[in-house]
C-alpha atoms as a PDB file:
ATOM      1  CA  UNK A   1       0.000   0.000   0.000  1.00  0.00           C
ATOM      2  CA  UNK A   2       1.374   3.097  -0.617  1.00  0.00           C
ATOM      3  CA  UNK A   3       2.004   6.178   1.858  1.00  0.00           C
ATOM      4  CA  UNK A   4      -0.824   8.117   0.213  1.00  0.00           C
ATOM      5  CA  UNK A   5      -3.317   5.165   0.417  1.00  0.00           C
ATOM      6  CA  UNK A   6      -2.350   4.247   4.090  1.00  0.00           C
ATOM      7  CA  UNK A   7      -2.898   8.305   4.886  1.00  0.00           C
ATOM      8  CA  UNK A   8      -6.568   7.925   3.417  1.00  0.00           C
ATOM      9  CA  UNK A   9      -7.329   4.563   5.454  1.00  0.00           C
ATOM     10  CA  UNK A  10      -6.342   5.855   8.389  1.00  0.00           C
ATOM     11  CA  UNK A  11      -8.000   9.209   7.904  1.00  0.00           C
ATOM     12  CA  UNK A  12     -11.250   7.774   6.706  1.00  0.00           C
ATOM     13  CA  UNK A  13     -10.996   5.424  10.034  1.00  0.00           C
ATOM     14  CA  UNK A  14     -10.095   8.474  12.017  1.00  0.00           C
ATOM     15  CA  UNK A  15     -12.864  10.672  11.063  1.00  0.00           C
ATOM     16  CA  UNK A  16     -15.317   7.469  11.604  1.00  0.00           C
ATOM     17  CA  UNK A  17     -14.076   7.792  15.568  1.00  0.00           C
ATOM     18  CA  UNK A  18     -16.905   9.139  17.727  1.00  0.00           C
ATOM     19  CA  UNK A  19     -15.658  12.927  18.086  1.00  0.00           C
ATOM     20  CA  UNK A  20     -14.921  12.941  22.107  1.00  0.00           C
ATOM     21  CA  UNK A  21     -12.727   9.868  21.420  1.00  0.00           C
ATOM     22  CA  UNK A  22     -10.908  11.825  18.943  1.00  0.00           C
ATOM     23  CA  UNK A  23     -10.659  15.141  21.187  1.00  0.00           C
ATOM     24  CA  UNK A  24      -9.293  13.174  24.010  1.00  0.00           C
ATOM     25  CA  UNK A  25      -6.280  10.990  21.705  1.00  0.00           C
ATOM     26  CA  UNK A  26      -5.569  14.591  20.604  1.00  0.00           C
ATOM     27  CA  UNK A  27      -4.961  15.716  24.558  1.00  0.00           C
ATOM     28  CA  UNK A  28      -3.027  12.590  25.628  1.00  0.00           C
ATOM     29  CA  UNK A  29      -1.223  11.531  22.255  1.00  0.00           C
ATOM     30  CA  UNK A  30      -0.632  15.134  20.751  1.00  0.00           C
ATOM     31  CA  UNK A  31      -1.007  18.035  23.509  1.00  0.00           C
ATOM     32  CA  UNK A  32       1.029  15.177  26.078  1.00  0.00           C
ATOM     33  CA  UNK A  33      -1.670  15.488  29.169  1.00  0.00           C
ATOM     34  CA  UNK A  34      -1.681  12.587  31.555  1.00  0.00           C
ATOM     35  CA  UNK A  35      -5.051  10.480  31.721  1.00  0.00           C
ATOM     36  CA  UNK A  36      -5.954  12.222  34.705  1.00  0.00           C
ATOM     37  CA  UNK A  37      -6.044  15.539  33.236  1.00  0.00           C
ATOM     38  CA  UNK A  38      -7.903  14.598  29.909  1.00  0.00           C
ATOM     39  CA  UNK A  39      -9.986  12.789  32.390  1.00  0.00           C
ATOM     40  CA  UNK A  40     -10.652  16.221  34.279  1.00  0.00           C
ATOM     41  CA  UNK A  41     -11.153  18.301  30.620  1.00  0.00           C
ATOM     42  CA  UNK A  42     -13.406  16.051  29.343  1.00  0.00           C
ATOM     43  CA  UNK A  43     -15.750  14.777  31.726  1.00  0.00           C
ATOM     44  CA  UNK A  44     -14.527  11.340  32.055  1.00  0.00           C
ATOM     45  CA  UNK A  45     -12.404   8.903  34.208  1.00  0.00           C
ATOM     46  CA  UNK A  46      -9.153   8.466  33.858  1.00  0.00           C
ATOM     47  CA  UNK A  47      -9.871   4.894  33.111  1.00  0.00           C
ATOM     48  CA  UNK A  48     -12.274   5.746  30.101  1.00  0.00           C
ATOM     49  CA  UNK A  49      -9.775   8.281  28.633  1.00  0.00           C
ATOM     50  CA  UNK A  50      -6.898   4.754  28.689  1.00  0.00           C
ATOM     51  CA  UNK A  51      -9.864   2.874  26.940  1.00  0.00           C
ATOM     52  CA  UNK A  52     -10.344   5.701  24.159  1.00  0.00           C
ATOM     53  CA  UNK A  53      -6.836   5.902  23.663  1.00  0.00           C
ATOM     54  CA  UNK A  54      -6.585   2.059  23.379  1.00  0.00           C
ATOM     55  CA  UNK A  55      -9.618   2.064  21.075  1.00  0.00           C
ATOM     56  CA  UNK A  56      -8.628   4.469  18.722  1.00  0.00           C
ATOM     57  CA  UNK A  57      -5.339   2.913  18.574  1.00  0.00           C
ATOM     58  CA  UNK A  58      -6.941  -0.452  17.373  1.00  0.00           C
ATOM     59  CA  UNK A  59      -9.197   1.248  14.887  1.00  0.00           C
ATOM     60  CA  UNK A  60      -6.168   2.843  13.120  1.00  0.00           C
ATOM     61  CA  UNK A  61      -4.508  -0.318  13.181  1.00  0.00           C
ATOM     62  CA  UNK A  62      -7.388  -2.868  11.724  1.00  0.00           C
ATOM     63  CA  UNK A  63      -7.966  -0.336   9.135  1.00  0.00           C
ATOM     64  CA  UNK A  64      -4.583  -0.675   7.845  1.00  0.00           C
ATOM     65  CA  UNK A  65      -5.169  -4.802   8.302  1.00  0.00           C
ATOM     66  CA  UNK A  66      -8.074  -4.342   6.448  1.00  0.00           C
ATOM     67  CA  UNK A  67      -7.250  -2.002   3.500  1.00  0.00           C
ATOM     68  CA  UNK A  68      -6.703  -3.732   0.157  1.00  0.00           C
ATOM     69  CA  UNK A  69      -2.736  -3.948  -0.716  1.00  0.00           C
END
């Protein structure tokens, strides 16, 4: 697959995400706050924000796996 094809797989997999679950991989992964403080900004444990991160991870991931070469 190349680079330009794996960009629009993972962007059309990103932009399927449930928008809070995007907002908070953008605090941790990107801005570099702790779960606890995405937790605090966004209404939400600090347990959920580790599952969001974890799920958005995988849905990046099967959607290469899943992409045709």
């Amino acid at each position: 697959m190349t680079r330009d094809r794996q960009f629009q797989v993972r962007l059309r997999a990103w932009n399927a995400l449930p928008r809070v679950d995007r907002v908070i991989f953008v605090s941790v992964r990107i801005n570099g706050l702790d779960y606890d403080e995405a937790a605090r900004r966004h209404g939400c444990t600090a347990q959920d924000a580790e599952q969001v991160i974890v799920r958005v991870l995988v849905a990046l991931i099967e959607a290469d796996d899943d992409a045709p070469p």
